[in-house]
Every structure is written in structure tokens, then in C-alpha cells.
C-alpha atoms as a PDB file:
ATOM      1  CA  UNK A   1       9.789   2.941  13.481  1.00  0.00           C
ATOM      2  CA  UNK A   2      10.517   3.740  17.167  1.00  0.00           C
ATOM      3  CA  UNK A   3      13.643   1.641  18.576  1.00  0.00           C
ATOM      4  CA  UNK A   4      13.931  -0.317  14.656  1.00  0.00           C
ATOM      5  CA  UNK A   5      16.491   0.305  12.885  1.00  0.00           C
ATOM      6  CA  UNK A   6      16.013   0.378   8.708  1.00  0.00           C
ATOM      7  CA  UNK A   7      16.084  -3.471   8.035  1.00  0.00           C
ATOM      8  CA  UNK A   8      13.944  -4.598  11.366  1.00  0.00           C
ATOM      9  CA  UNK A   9      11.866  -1.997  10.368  1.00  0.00           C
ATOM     10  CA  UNK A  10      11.160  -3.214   6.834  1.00  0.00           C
ATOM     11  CA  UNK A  11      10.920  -6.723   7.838  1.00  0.00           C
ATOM     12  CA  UNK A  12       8.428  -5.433  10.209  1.00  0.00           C
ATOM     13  CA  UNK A  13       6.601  -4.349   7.801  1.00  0.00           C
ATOM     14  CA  UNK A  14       6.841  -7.423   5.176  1.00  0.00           C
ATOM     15  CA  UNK A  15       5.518  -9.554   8.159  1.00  0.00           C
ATOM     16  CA  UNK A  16       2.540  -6.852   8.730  1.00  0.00           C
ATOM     17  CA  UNK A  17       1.947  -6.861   4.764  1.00  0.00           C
ATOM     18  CA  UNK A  18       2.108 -10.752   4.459  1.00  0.00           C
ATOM     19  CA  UNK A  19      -0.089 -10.841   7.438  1.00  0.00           C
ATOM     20  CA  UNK A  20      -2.807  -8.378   5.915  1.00  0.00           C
ATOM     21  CA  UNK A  21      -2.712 -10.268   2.668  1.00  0.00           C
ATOM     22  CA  UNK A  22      -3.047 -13.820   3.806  1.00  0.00           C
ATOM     23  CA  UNK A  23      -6.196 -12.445   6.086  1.00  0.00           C
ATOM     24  CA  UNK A  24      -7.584 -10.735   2.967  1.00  0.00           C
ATOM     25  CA  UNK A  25      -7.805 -13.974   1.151  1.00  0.00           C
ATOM     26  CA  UNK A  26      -8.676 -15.618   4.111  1.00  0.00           C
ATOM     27  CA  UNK A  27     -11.720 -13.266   4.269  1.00  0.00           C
ATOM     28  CA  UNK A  28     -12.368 -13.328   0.612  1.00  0.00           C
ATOM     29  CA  UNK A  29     -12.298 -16.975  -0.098  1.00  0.00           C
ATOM     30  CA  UNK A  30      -9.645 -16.601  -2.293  1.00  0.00           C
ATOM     31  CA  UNK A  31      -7.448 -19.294  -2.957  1.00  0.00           C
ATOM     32  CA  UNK A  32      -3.455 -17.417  -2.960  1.00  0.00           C
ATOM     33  CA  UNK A  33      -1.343 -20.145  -4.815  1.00  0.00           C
ATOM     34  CA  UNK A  34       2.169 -20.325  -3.349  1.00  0.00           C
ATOM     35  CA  UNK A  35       3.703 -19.512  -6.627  1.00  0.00           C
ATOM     36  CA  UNK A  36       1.483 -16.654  -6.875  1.00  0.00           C
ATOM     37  CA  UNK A  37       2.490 -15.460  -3.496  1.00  0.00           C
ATOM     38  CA  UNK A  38       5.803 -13.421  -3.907  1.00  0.00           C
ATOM     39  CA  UNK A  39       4.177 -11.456  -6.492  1.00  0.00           C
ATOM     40  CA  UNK A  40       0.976 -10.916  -4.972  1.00  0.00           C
ATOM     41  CA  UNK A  41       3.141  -9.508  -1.809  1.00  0.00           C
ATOM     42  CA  UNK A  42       5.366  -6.979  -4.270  1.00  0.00           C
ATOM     43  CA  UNK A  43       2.374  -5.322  -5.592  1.00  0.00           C
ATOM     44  CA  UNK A  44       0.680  -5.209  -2.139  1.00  0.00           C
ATOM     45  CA  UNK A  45       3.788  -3.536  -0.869  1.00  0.00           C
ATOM     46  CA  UNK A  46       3.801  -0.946  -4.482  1.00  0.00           C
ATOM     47  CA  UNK A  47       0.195  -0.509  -3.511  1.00  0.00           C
ATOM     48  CA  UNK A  48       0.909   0.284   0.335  1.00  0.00           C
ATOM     49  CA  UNK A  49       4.069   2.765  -0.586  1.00  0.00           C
ATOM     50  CA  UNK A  50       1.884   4.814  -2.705  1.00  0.00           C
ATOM     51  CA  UNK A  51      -0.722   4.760   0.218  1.00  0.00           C
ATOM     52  CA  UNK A  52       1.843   6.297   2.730  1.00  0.00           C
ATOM     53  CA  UNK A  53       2.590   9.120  -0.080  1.00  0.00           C
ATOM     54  CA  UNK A  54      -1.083   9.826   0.181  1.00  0.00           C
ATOM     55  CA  UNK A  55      -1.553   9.798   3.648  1.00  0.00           C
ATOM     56  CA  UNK A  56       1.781  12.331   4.105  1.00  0.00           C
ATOM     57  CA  UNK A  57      -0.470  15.146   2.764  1.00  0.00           C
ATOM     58  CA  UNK A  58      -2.367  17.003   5.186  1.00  0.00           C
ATOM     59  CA  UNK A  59      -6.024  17.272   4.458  1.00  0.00           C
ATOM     60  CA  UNK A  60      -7.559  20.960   5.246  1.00  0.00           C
ATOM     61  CA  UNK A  61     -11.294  21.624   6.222  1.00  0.00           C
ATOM     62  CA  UNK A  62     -12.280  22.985   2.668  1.00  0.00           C
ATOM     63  CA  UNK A  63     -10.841  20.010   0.577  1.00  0.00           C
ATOM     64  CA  UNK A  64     -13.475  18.471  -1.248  1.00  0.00           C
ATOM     65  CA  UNK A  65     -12.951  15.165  -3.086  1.00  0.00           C
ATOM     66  CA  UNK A  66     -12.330  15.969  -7.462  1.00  0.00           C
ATOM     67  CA  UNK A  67     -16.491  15.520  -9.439  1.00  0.00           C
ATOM     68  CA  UNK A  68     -14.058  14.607 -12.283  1.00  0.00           C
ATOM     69  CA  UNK A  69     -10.421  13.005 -12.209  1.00  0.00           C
ATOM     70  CA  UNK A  70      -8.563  14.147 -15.179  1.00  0.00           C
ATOM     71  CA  UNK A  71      -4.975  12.376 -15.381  1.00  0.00           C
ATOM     72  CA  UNK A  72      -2.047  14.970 -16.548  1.00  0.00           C
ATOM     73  CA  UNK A  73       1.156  14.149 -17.943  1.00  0.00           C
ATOM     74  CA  UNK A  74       4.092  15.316 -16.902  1.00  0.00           C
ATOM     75  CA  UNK A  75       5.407  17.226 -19.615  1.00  0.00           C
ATOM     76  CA  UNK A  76       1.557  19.044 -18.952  1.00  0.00           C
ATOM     77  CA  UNK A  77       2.923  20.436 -15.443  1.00  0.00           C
END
């Protein structure tokens, strides 16, 4: 992030993350028990890493979503 260095900018983003969960169950009704909080915040911030992997790959005009997803292991590469 612009004028954060490594740690203010991961904090940053914890606080964004906590922020975005809380108003999710906030919007949902759902009731977040504190001891279910840490762990609900890990996953969200698993979930939202995998998201910025995603988003780093350009999308071109003729890219049409998959009619099918077939997973592939790795030793199938």
C-alpha cells in the first residue's frame, strides 16, 4: 500500500477484513460468537488471498466463463 510499510499494511488490512466481516453478519443476522471470531477472520482472510490471485489475471475480450468446471490434479498438468 502507498506510504505503508509491510506490517501497517497488513494490519490495514486485518482492520478492513474484521470490518467487512462484522458488517456481513451485521447484514445477515448472524449471530458471530466471540470464540468463533478468530477463526471466522483466518478463513475470511484465506478466502480474500485467493481473491487477489484471481483478480491479478487480466481478463481479455474473448474470455468466456467455463459451461463445465472440471478440477485437475497436479500430477495431470
Amino acid at each position: 500500500m502507498d506510504g505503508l510499510d509491510d506490517d501497517d499494511g497488513a494490519r490495514h488490512r486485518a482492520r478492513m477484513q474484521a470490518a467487512c466481516v462484522d458488517a456481513q453478519a451485521a447484514l445477515l443476522g448472524l449471530p458471530l460468537a466471540p470464540e468463533h471470531r478468530p477463526g471466522v477472520l483466518h478463513y475470511f482472510g484465506i478466502a480474500a488471498a485467493m481473491a487477489a490471485l484471481v483478480m491479478e489475471h487480466p481478463l481479455e475480450p474473448g474470455d468466456e466463463p467455463a459451461a463445465l468446471f472440471v478440477p485437475v490434479s497436479p500430477e495431470q498438468r
